[in-house]
C-alpha atoms as a PDB file:
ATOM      1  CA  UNK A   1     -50.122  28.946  -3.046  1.00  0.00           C
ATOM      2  CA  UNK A   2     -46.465  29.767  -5.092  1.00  0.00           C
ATOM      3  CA  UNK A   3     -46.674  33.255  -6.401  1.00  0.00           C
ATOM      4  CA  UNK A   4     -46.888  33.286  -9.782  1.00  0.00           C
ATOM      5  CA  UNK A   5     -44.352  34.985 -12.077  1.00  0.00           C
ATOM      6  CA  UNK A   6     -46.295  37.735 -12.942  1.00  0.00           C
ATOM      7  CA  UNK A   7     -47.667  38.499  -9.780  1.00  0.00           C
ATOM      8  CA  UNK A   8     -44.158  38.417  -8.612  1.00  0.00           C
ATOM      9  CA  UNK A   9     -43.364  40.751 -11.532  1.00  0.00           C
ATOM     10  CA  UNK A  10     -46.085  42.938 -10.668  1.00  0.00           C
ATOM     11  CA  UNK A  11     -45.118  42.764  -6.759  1.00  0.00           C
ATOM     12  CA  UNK A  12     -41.794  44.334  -8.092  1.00  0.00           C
ATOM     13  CA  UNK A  13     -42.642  46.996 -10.481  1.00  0.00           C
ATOM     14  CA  UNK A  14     -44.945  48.376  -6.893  1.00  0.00           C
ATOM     15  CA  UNK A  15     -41.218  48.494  -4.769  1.00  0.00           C
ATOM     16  CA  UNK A  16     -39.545  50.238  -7.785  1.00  0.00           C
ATOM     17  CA  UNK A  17     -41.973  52.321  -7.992  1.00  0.00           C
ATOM     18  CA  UNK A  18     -43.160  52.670  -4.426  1.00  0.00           C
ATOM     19  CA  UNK A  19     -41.746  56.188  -3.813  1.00  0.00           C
ATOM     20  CA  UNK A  20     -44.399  57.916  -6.851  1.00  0.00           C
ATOM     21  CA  UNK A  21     -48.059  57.711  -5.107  1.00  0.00           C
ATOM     22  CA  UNK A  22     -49.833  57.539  -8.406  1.00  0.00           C
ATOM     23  CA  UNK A  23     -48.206  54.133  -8.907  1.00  0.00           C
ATOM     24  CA  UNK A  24     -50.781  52.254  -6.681  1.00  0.00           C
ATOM     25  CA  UNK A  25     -53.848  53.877  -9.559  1.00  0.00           C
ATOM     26  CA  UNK A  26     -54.887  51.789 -12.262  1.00  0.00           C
ATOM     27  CA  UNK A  27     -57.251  52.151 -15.151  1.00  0.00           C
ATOM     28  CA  UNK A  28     -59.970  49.555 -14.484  1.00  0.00           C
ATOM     29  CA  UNK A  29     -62.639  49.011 -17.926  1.00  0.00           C
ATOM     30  CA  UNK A  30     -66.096  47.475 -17.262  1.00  0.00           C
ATOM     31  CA  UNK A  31     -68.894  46.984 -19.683  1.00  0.00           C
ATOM     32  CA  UNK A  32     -72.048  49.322 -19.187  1.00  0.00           C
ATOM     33  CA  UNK A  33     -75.121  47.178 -19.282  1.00  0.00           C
ATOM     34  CA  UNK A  34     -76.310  48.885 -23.138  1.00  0.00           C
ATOM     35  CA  UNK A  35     -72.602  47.576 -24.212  1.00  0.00           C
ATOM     36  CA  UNK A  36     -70.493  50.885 -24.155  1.00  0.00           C
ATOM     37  CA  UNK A  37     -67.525  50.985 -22.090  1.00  0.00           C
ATOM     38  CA  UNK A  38     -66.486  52.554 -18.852  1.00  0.00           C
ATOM     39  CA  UNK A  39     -63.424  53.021 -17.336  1.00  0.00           C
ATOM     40  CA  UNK A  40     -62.303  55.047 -14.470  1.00  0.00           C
ATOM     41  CA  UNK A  41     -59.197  55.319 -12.473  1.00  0.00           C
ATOM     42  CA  UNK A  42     -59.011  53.519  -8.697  1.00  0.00           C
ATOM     43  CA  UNK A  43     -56.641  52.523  -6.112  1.00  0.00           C
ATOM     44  CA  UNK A  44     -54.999  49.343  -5.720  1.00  0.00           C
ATOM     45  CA  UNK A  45     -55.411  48.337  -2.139  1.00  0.00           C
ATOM     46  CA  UNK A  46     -53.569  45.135  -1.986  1.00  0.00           C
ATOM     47  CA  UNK A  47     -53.900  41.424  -3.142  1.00  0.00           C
ATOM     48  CA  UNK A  48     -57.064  39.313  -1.861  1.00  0.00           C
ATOM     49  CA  UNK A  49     -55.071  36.908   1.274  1.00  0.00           C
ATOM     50  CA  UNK A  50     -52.896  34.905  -0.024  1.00  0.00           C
ATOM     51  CA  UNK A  51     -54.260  34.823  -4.190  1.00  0.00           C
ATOM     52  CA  UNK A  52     -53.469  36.778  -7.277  1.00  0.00           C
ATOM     53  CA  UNK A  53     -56.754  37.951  -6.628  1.00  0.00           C
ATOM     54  CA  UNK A  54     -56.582  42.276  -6.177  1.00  0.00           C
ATOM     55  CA  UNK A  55     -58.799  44.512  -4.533  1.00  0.00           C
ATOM     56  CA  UNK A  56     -60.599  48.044  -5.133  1.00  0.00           C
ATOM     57  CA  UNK A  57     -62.605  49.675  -2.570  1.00  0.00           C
ATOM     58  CA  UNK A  58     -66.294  50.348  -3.493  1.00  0.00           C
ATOM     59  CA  UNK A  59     -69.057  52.562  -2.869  1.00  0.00           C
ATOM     60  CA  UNK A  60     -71.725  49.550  -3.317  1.00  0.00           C
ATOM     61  CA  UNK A  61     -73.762  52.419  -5.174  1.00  0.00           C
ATOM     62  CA  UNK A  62     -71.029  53.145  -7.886  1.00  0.00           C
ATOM     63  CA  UNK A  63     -71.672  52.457 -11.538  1.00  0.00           C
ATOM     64  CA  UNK A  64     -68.823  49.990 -12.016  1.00  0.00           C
ATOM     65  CA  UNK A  65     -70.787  47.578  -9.272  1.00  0.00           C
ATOM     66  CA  UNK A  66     -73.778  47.339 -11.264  1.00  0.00           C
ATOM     67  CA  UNK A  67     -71.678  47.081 -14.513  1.00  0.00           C
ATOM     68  CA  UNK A  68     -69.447  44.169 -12.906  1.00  0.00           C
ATOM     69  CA  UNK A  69     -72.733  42.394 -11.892  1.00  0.00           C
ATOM     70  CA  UNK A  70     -74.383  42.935 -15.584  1.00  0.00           C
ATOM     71  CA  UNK A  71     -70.838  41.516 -17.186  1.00  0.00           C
ATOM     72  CA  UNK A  72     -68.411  40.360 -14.959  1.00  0.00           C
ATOM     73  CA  UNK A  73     -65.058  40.917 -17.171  1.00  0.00           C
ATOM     74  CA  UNK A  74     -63.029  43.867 -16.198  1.00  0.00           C
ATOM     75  CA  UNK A  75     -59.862  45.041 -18.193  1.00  0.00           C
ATOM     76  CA  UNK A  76     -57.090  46.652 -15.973  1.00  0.00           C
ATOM     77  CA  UNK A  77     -54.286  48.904 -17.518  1.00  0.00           C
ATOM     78  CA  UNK A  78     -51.473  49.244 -14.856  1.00  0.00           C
ATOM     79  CA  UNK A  79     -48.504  51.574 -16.062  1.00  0.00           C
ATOM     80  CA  UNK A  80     -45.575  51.953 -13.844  1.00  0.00           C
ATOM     81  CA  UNK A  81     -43.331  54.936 -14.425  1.00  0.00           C
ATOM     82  CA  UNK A  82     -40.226  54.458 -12.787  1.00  0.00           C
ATOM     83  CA  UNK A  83     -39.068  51.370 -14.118  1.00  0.00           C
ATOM     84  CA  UNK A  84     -41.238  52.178 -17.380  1.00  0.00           C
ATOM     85  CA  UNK A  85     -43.590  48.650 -17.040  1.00  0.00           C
ATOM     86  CA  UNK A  86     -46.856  48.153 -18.286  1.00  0.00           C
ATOM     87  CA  UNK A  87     -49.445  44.979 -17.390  1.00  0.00           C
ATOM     88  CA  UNK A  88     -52.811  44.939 -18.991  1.00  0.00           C
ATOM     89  CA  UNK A  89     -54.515  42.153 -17.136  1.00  0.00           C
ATOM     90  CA  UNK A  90     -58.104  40.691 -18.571  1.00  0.00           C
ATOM     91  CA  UNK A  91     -59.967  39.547 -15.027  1.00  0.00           C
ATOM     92  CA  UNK A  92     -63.044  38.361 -13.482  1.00  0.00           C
ATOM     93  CA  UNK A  93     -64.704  41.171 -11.328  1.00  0.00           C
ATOM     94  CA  UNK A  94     -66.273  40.283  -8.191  1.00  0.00           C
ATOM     95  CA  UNK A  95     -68.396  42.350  -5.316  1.00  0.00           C
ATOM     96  CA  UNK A  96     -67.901  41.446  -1.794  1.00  0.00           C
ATOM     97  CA  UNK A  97     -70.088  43.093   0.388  1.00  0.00           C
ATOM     98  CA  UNK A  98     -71.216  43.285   4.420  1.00  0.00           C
ATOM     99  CA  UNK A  99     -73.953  40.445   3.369  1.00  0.00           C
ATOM    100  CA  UNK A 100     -71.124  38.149   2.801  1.00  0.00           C
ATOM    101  CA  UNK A 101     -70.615  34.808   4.370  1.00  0.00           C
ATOM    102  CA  UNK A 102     -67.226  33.527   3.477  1.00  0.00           C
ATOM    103  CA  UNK A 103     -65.165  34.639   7.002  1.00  0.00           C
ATOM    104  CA  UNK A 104     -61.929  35.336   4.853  1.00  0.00           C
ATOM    105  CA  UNK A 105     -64.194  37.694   2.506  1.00  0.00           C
ATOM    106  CA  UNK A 106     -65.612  39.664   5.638  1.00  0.00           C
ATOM    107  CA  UNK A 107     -62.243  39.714   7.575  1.00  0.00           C
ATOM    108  CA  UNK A 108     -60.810  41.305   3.910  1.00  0.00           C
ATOM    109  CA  UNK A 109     -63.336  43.721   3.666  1.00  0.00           C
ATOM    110  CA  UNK A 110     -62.853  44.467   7.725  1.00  0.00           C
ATOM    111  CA  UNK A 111     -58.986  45.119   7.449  1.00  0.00           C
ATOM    112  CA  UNK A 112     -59.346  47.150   4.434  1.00  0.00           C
ATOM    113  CA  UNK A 113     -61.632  49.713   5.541  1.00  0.00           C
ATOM    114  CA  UNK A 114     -59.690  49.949   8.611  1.00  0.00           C
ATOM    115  CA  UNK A 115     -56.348  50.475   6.409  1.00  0.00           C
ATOM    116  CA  UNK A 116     -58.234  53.601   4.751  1.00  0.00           C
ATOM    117  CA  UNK A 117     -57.597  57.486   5.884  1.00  0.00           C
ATOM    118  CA  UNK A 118     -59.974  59.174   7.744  1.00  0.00           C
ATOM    119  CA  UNK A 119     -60.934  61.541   4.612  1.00  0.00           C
ATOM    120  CA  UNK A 120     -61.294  58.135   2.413  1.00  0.00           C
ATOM    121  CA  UNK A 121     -63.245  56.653   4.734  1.00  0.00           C
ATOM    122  CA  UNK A 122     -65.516  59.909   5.433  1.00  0.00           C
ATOM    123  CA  UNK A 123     -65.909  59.790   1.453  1.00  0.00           C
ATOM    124  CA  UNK A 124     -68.552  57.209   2.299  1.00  0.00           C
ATOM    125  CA  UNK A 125     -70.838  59.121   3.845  1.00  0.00           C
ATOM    126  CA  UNK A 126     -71.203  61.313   0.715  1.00  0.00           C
ATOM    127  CA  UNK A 127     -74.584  61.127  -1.027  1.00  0.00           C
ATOM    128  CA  UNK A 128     -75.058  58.678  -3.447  1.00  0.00           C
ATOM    129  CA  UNK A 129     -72.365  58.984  -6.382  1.00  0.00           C
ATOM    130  CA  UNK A 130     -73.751  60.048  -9.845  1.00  0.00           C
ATOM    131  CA  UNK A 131     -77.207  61.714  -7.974  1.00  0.00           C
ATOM    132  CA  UNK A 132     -77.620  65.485  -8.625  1.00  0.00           C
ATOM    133  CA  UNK A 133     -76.140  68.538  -6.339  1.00  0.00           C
ATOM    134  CA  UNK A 134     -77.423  71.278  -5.760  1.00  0.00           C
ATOM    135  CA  UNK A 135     -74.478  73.621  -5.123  1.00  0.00           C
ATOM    136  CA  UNK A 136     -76.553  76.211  -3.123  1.00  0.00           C
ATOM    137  CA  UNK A 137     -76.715  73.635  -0.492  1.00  0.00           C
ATOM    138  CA  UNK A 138     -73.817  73.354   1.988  1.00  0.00           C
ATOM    139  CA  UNK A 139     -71.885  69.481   1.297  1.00  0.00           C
ATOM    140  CA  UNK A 140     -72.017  67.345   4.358  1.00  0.00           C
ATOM    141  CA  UNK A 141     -70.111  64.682   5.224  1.00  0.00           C
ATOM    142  CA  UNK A 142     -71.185  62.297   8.326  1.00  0.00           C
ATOM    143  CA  UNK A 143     -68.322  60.804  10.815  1.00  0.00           C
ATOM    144  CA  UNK A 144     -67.738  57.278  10.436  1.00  0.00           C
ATOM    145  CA  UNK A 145     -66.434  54.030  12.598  1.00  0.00           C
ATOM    146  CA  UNK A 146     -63.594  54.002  12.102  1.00  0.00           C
ATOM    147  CA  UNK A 147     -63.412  50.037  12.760  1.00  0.00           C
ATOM    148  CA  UNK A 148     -66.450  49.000  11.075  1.00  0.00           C
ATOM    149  CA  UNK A 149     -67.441  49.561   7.555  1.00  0.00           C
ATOM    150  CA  UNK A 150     -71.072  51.244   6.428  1.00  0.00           C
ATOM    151  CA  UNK A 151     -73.057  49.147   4.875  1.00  0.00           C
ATOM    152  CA  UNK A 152     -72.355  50.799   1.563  1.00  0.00           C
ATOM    153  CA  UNK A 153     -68.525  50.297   1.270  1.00  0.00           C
ATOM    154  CA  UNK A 154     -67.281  47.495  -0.902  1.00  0.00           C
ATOM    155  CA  UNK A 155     -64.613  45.765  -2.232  1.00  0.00           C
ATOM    156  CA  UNK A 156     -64.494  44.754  -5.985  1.00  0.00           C
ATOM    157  CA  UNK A 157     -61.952  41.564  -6.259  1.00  0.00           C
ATOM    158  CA  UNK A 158     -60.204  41.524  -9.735  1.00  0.00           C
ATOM    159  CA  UNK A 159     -59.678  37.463 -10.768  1.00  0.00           C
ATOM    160  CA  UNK A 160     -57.368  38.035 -13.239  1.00  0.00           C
ATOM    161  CA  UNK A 161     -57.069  34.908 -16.473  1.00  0.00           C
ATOM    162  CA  UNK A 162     -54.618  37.040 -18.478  1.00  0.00           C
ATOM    163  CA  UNK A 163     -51.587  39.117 -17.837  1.00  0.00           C
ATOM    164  CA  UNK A 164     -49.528  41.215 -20.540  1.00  0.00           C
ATOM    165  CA  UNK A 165     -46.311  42.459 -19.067  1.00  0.00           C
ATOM    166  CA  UNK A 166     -44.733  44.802 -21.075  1.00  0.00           C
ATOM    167  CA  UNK A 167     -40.965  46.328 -20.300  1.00  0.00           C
ATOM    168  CA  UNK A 168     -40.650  49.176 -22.142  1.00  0.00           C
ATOM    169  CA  UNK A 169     -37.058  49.914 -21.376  1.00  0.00           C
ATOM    170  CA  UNK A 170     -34.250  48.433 -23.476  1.00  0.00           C
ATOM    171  CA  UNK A 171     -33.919  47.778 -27.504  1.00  0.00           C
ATOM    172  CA  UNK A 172     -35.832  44.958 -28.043  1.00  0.00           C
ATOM    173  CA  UNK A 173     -38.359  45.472 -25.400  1.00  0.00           C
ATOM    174  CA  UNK A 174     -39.603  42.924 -23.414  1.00  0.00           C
ATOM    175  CA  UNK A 175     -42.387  41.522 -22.838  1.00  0.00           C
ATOM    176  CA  UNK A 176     -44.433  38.454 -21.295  1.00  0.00           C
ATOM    177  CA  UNK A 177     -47.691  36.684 -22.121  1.00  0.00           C
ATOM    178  CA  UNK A 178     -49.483  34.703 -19.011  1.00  0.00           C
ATOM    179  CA  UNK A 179     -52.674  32.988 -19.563  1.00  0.00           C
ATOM    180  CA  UNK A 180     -55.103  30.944 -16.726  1.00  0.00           C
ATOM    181  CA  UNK A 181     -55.341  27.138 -17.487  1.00  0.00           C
ATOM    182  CA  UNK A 182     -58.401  25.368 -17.539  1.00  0.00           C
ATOM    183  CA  UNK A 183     -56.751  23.731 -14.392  1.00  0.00           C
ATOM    184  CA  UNK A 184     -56.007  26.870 -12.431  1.00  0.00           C
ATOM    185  CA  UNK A 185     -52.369  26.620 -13.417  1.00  0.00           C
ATOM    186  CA  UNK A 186     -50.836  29.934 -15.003  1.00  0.00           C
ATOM    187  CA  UNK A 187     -48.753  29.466 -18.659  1.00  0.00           C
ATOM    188  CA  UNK A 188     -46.425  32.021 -19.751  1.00  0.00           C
ATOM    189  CA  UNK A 189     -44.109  32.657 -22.410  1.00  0.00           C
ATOM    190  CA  UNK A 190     -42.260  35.260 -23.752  1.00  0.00           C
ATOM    191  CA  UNK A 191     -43.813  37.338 -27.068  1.00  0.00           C
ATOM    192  CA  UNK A 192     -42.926  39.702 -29.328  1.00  0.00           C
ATOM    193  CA  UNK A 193     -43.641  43.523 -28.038  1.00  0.00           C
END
């Protein structure tokens, strides 16, 4: 598959800005099932084999998995500080789990929980995000394989059907509007910022 301009785009903006770690997080929006939003920072942890397709890793029991399986739209806001970029990208959200049975899928979810740190890993071991603590008690966390996921790590796959890329340096500004084809070819055109 050609790599889209955007994605291209987007490729770049990570090498410029490869040297600032808080370049990989992006602000990912879901909807809540009763209609309010939620958004949360995460991690971009590379693109989905050979697609535009992006991952997130997971912890099956997190809100944004049920929210993403209530309403699967999922609004990301990506700022890049070094080279002063912005995309907002509109996408599909997907879940893939250990129950899946499309080989690429499990390989994906395989190679990325191998590609985690040991303390990002051990992070799934931790009880069951959102339950209550009780702070008297002492906080455990459990060893894991480090070659095999636990059943509750997960990826979420972002499909994304619009990209806004927005250069915020120079006078005009620039910036780019891609949209998904009913064919599964990608249109773009310059805008007005």
């Amino acid at each position: 598959m050609p790599e889209t301009l955007w994605r291209a785009s987007l490729v770049l903006a990570l090498y410029r800005n490869r040297h600032v770690a808080h370049a990989r997080y992006f602000q990912l929006a879901t909807t809540r099932p009763d209609g309010r939003p939620a958004n949360r920072t995460v991690v971009f942890r590379g693109f989905l084999g050979e697609t535009d397709s992006f991952i997130v890793v997971t912890n099956l029991h997190s809100a944004k998995v049920a929210e993403l399986q209530s309403s699967p739209w999922a609004g990301v806001c990506w700022y890049f500080p070094m080279s002063r970029e912005q995309f907002r990208i509109s996408a599909r959200g997907s879940i893939i789990d250990g129950h899946t049975n499309d080989a690429a899928n499990a390989l994906a979810r395989r190679e990325t929980w191998r590609g985690l740190v040991e303390s990002t890993q051990r992070s799934f071991t931790w009880p069951e995000p959102g339950s209550l603590r009780d702070s008297s008690q002492p906080f455990i966390e459990s060893e894991t394989d480090p070659e095999n996921p636990p059943a509750n790590f997960g990826l979420v796959v972002l499909h994304p059907v619009e990209v806004d890329h927005l250069e915020l340096d120079g006078n005009p500004q620039n910036r780019w509007a891609y949209r998904l084809d009913e064919s599964g070819r990608w249109q773009g055109r310059e805008v007005h910022p």
